[in-house]
PDB file of N, CA and C in Angstrom:
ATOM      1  N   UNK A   1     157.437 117.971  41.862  1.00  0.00           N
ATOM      2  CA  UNK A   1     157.796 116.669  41.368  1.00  0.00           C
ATOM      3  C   UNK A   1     159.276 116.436  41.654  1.00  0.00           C
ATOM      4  N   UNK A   2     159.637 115.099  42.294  1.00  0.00           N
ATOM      5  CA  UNK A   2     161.203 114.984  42.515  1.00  0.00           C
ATOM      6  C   UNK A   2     161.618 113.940  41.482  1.00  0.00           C
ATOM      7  N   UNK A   3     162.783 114.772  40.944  1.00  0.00           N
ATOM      8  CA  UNK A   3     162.774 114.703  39.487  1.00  0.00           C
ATOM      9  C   UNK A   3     164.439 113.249  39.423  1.00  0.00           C
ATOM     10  N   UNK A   4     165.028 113.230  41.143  1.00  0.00           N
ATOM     11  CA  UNK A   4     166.100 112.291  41.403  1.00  0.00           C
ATOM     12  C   UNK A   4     166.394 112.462  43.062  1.00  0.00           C
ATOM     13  N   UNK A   5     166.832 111.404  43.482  1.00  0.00           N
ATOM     14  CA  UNK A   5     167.358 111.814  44.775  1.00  0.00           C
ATOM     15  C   UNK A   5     168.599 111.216  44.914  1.00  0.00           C
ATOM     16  N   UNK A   6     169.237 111.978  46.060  1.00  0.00           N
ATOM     17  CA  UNK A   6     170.463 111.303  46.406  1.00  0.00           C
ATOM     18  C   UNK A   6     170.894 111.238  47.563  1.00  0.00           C
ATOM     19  N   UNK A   7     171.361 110.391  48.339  1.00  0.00           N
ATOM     20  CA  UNK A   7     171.192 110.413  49.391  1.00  0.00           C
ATOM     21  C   UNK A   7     172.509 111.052  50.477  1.00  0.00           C
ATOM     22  N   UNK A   8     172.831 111.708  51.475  1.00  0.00           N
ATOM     23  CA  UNK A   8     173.549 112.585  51.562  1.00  0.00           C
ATOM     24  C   UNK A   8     174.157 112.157  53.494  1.00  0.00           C
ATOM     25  N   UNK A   9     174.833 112.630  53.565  1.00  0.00           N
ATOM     26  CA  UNK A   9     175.893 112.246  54.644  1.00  0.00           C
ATOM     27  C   UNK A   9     175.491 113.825  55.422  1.00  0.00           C
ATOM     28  N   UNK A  10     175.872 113.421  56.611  1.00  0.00           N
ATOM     29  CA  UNK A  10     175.399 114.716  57.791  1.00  0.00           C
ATOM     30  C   UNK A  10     176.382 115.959  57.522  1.00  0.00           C
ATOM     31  N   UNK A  11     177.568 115.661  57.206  1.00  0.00           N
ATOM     32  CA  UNK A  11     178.011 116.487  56.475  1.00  0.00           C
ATOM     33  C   UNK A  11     177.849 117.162  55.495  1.00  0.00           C
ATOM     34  N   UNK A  12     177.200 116.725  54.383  1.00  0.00           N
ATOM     35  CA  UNK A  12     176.845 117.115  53.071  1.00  0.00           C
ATOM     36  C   UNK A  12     175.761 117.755  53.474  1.00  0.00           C
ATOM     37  N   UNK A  13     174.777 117.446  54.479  1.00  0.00           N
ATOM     38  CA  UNK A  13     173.510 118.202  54.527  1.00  0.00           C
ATOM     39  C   UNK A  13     173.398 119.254  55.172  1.00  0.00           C
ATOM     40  N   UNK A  14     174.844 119.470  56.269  1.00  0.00           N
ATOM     41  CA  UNK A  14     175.060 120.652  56.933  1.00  0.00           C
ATOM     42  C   UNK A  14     175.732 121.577  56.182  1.00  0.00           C
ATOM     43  N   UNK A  15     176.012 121.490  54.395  1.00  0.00           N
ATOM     44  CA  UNK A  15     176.910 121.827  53.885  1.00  0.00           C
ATOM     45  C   UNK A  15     175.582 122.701  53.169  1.00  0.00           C
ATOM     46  N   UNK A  16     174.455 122.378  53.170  1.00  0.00           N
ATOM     47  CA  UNK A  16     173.119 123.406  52.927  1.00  0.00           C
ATOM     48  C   UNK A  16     172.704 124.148  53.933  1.00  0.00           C
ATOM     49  N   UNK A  17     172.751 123.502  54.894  1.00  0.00           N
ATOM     50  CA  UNK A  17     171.805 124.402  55.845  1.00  0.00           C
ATOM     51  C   UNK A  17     172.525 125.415  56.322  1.00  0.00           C
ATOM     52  N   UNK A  18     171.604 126.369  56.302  1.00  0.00           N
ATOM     53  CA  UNK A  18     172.190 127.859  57.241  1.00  0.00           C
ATOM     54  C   UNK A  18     172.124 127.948  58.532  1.00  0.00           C
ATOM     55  N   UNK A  19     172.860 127.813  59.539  1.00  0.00           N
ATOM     56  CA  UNK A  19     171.949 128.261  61.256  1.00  0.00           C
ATOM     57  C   UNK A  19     171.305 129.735  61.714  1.00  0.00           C
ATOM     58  N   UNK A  20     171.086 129.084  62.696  1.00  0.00           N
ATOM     59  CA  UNK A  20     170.394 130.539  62.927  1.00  0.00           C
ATOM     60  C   UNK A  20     169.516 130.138  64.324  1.00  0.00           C
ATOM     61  N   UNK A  21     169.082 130.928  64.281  1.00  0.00           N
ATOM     62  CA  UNK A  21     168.377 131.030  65.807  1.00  0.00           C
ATOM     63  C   UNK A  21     167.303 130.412  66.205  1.00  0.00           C
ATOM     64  N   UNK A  22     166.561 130.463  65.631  1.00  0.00           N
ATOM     65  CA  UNK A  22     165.320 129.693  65.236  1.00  0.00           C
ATOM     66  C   UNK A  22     165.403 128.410  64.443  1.00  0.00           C
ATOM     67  N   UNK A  23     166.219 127.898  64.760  1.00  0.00           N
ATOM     68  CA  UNK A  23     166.427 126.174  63.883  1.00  0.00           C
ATOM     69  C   UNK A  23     167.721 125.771  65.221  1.00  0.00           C
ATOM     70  N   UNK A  24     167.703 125.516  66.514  1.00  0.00           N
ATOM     71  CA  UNK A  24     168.643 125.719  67.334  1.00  0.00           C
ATOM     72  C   UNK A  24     168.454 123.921  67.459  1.00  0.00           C
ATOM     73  N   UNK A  25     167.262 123.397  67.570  1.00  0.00           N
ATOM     74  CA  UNK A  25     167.126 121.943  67.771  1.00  0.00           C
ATOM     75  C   UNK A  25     168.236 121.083  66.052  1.00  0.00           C
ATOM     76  N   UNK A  26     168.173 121.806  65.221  1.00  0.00           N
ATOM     77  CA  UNK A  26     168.749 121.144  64.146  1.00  0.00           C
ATOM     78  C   UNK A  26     170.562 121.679  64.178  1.00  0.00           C
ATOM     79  N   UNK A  27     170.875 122.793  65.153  1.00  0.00           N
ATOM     80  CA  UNK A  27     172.198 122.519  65.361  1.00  0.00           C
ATOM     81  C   UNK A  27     172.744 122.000  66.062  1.00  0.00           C
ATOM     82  N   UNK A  28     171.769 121.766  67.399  1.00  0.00           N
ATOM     83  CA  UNK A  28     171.992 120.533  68.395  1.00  0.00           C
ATOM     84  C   UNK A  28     172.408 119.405  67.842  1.00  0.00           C
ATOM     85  N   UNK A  29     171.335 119.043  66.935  1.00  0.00           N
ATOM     86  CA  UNK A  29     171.609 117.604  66.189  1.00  0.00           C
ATOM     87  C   UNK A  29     172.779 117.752  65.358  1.00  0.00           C
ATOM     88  N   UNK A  30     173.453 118.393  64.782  1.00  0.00           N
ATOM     89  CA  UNK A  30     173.991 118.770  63.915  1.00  0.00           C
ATOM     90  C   UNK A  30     175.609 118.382  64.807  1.00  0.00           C
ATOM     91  N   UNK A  31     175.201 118.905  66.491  1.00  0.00           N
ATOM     92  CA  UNK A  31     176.573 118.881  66.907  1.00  0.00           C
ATOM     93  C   UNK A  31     176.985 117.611  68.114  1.00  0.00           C
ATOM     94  N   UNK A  32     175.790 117.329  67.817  1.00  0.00           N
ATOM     95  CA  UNK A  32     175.574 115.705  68.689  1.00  0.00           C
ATOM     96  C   UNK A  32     175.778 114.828  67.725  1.00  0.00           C
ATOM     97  N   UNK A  33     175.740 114.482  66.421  1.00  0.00           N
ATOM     98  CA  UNK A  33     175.910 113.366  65.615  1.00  0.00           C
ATOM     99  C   UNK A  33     177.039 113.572  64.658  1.00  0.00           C
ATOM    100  N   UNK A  34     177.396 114.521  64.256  1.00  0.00           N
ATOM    101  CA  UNK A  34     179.158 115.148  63.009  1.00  0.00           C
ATOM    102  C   UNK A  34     179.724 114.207  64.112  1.00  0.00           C
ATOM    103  N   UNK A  35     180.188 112.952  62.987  1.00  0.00           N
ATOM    104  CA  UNK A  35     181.475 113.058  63.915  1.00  0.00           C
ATOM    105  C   UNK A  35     182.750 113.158  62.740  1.00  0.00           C
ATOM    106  N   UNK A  36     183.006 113.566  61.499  1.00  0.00           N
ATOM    107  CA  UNK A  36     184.007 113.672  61.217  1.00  0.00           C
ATOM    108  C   UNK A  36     183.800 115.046  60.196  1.00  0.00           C
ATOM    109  N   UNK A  37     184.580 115.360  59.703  1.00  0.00           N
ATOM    110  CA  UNK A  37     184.742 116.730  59.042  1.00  0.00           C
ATOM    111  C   UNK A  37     184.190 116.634  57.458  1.00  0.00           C
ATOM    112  N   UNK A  38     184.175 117.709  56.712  1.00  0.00           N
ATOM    113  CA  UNK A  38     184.113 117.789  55.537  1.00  0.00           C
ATOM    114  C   UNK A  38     184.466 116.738  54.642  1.00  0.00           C
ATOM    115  N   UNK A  39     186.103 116.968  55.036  1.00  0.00           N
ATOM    116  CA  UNK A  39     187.107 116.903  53.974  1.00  0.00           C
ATOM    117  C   UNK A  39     186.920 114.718  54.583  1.00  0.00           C
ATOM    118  N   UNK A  40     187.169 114.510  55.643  1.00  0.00           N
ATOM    119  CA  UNK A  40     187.553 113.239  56.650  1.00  0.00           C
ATOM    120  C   UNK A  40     185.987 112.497  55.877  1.00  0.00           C
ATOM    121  N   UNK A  41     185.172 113.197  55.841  1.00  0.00           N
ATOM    122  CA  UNK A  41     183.946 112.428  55.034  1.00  0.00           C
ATOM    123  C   UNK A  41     183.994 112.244  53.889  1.00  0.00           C
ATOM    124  N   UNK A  42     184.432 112.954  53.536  1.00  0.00           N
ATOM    125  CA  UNK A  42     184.737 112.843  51.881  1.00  0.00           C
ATOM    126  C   UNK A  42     185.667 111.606  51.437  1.00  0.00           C
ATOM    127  N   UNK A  43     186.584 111.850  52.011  1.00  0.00           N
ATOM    128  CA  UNK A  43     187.500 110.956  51.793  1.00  0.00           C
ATOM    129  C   UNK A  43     187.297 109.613  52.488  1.00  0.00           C
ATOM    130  N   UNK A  44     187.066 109.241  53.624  1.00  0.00           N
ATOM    131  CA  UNK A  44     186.123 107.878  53.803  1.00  0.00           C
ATOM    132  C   UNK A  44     185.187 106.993  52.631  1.00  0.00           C
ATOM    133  N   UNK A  45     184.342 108.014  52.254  1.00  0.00           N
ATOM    134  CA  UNK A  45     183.125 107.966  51.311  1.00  0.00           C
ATOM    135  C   UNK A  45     183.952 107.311  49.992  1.00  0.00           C
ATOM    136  N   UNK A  46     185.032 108.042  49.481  1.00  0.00           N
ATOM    137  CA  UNK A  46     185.650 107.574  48.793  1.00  0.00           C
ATOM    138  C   UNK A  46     186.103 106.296  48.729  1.00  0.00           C
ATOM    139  N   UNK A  47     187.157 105.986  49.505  1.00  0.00           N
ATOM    140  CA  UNK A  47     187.830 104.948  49.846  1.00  0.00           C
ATOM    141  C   UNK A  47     186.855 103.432  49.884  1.00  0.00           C
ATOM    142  N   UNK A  48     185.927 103.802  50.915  1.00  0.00           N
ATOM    143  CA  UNK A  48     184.426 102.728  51.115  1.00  0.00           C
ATOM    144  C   UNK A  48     184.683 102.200  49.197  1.00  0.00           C
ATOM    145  N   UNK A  49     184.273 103.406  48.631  1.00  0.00           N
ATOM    146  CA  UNK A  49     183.497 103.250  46.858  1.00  0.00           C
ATOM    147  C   UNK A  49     184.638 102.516  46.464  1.00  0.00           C
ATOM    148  N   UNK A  50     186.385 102.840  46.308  1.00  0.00           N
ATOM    149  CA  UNK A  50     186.955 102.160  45.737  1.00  0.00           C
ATOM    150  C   UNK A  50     186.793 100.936  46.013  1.00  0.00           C
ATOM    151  N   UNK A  51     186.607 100.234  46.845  1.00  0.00           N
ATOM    152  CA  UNK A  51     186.458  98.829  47.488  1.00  0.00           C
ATOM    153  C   UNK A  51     185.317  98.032  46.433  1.00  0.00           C
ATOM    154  N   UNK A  52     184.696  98.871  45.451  1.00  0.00           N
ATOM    155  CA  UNK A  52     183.903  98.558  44.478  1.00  0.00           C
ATOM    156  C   UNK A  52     183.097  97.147  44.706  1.00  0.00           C
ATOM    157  N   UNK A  53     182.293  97.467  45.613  1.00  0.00           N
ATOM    158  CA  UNK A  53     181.534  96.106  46.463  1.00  0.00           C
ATOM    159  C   UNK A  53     180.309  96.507  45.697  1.00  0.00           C
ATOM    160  N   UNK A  54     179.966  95.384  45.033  1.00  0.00           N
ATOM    161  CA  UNK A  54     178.266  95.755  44.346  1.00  0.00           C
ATOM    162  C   UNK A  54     177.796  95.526  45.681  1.00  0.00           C
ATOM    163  N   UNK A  55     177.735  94.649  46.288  1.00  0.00           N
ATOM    164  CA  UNK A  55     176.790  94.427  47.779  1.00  0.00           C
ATOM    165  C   UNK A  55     176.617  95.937  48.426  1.00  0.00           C
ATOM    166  N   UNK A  56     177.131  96.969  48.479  1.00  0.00           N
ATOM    167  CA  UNK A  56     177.038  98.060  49.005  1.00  0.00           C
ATOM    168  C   UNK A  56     176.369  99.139  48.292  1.00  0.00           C
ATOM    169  N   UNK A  57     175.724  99.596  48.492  1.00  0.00           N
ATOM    170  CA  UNK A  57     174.613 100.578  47.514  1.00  0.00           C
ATOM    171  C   UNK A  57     175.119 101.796  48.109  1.00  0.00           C
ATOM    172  N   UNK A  58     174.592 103.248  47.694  1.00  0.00           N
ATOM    173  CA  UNK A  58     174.693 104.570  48.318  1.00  0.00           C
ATOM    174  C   UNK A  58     174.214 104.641  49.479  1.00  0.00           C
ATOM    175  N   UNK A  59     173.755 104.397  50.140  1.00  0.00           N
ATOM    176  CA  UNK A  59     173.048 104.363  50.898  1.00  0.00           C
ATOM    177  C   UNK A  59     173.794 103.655  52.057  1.00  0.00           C
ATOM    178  N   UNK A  60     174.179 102.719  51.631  1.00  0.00           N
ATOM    179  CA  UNK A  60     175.004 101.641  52.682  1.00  0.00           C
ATOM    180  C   UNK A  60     175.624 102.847  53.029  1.00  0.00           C
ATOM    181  N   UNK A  61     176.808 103.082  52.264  1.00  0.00           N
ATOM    182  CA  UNK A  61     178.127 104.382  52.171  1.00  0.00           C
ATOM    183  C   UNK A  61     177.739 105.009  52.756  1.00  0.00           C
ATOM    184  N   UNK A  62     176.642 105.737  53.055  1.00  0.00           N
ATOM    185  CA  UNK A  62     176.476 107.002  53.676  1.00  0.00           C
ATOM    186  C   UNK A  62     176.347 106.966  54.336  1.00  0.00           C
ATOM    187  N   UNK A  63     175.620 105.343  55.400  1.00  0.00           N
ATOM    188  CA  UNK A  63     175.421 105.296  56.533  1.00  0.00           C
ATOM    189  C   UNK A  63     176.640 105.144  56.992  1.00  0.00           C
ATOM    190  N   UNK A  64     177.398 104.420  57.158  1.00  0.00           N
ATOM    191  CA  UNK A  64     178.777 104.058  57.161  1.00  0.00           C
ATOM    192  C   UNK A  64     179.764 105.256  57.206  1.00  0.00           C
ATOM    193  N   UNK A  65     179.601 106.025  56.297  1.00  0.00           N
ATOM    194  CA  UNK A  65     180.470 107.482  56.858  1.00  0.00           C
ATOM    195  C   UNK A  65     179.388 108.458  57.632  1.00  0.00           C
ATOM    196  N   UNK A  66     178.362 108.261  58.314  1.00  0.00           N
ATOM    197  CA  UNK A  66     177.565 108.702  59.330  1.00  0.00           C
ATOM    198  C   UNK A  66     178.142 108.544  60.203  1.00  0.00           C
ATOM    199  N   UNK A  67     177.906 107.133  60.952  1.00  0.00           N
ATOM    200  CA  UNK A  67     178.158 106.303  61.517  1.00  0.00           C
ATOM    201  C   UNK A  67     179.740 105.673  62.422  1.00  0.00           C
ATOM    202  N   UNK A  68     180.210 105.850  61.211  1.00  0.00           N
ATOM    203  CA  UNK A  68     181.672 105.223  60.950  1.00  0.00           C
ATOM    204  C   UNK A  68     182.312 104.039  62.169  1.00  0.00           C
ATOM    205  N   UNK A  69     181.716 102.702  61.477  1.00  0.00           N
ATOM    206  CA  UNK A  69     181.416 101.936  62.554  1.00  0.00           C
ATOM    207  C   UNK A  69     183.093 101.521  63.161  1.00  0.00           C
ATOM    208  N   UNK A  70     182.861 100.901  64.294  1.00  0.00           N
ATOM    209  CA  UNK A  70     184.791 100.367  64.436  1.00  0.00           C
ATOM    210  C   UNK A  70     184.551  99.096  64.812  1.00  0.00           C
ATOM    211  N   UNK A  71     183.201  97.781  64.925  1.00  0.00           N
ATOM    212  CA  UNK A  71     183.390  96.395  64.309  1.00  0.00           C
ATOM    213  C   UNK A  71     182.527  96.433  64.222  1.00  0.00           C
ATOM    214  N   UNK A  72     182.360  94.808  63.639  1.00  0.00           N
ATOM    215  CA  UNK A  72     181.645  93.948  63.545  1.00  0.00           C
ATOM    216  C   UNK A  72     180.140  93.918  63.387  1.00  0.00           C
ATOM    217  N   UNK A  73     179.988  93.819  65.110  1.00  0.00           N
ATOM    218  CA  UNK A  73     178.927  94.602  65.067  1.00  0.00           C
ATOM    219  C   UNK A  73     177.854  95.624  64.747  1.00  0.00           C
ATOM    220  N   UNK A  74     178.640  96.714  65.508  1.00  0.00           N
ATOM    221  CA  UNK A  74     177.855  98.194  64.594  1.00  0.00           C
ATOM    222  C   UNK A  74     177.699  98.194  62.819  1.00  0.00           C
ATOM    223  N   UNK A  75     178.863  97.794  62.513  1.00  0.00           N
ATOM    224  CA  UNK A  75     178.678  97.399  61.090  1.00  0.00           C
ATOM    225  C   UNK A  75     177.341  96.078  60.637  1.00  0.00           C
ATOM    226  N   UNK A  76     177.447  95.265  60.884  1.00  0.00           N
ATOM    227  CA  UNK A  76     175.948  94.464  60.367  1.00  0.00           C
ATOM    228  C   UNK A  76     174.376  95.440  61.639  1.00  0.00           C
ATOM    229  N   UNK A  77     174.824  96.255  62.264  1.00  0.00           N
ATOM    230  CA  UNK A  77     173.559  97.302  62.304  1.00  0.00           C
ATOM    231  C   UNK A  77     173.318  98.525  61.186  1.00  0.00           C
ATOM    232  N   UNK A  78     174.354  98.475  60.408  1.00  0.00           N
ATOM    233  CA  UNK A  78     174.053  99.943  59.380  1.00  0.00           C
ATOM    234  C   UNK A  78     173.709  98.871  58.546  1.00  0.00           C
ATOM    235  N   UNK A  79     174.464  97.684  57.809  1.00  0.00           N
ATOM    236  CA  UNK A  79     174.242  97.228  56.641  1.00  0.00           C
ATOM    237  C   UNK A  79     173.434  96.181  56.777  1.00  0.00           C
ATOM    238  N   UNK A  80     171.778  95.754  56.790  1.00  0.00           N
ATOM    239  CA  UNK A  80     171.403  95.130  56.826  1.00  0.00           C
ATOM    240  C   UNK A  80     170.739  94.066  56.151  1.00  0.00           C
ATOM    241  N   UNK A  81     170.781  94.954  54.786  1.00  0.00           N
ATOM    242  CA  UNK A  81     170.775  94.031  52.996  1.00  0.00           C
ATOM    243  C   UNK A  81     171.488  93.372  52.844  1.00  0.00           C
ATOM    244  N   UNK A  82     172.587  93.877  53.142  1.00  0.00           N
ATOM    245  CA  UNK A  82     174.004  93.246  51.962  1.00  0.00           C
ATOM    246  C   UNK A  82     174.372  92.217  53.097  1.00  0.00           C
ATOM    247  N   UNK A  83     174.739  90.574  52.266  1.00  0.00           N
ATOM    248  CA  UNK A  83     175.295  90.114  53.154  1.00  0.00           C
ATOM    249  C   UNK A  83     177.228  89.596  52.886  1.00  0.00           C
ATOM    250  N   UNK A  84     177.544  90.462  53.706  1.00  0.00           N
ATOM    251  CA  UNK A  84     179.077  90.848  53.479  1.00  0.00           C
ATOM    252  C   UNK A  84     179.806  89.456  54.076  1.00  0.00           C
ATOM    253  N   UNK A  85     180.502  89.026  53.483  1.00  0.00           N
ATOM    254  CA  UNK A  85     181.183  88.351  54.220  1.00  0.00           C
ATOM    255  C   UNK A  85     182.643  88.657  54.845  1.00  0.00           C
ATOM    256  N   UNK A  86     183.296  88.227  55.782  1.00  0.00           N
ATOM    257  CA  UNK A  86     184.506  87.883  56.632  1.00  0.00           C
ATOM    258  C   UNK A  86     185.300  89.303  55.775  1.00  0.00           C
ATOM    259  N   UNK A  87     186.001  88.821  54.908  1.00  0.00           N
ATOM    260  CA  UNK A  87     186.861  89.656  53.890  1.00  0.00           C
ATOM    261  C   UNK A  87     186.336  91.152  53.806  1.00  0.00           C
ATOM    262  N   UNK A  88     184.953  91.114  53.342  1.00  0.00           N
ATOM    263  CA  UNK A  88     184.478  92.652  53.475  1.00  0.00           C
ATOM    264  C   UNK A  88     184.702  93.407  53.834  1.00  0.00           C
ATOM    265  N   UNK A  89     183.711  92.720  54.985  1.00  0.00           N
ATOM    266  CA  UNK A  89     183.528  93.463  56.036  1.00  0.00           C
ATOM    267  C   UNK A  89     184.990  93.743  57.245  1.00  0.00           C
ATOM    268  N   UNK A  90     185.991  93.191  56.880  1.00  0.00           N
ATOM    269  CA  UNK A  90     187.374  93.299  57.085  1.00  0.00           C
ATOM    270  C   UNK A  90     187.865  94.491  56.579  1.00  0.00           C
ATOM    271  N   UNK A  91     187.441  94.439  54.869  1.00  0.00           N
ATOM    272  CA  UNK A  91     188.186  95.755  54.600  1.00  0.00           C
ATOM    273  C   UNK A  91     187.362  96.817  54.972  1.00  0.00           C
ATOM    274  N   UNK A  92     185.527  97.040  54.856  1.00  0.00           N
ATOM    275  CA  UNK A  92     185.008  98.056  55.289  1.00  0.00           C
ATOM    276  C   UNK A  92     185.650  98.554  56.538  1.00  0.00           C
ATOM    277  N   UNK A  93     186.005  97.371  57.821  1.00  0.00           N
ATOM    278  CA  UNK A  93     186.655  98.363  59.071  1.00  0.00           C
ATOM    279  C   UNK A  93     187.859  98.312  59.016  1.00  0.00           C
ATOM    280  N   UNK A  94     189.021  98.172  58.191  1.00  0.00           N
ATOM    281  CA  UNK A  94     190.285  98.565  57.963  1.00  0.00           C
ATOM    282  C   UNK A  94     190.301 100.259  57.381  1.00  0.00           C
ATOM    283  N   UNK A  95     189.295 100.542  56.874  1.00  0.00           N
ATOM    284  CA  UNK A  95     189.117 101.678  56.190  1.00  0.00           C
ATOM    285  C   UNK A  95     188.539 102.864  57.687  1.00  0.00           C
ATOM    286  N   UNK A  96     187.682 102.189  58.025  1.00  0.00           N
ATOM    287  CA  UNK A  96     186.935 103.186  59.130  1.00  0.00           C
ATOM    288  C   UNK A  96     187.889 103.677  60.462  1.00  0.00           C
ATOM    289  N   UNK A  97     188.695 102.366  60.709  1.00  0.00           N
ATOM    290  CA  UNK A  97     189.426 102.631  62.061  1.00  0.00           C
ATOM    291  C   UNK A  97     190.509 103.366  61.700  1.00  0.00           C
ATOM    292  N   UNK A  98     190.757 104.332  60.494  1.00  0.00           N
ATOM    293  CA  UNK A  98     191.781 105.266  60.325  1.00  0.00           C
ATOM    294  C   UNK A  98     191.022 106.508  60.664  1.00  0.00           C
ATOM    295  N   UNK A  99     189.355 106.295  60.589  1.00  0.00           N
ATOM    296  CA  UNK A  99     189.004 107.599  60.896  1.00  0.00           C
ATOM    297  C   UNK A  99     188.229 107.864  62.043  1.00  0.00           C
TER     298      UNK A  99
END
């Protein structure tokens, strides 16, 4: 029974998994899609949250520090609920293009 979920950044999920030899397709992926570090995710993730946008759910966030879009564009491809306007979505990529 799943008792909560939460939803987790490629970082956070490589922050469980063990490698190894036999899981070689999931470090591939692992080293084809990271594109920022631990600590560089963390702190993105953060920053996104202070911006305290109800329009943005967990989920948005996580794609977004997946992702980490640099306009416009790529950004209304992660967020496709929320409809952000001008200002937002201004500060969402003022935040991203530092990382």
């Amino acid at each position: 029974m799943i008792l909560n979920s939460k939803p987790l950044t490629l970082t956070e999920a490589k922050s469980y998994y063990k490698e190894g030899e036999d899981k070689k397709p999931i470090d591939e992926y692992f080293k084809a899609f990271l594109k920022l570090s631990k600590e560089d995710a963390d702190k993105l993730g953060e920053e996104i949250r202070s911006l305290n946008n109800p329009k943005l759910k967990e989920e948005d966030i996580v794609k977004i520090v997946d992702f980490v879009p640099k306009d416009l564009e790529d950004l209304n491809k992660i967020v496709l609920d929320a409809s952000l306007n001008e200002g937002e979505v201004n500060a969402i990529l003022d935040i991203t293009k530092k990382y």
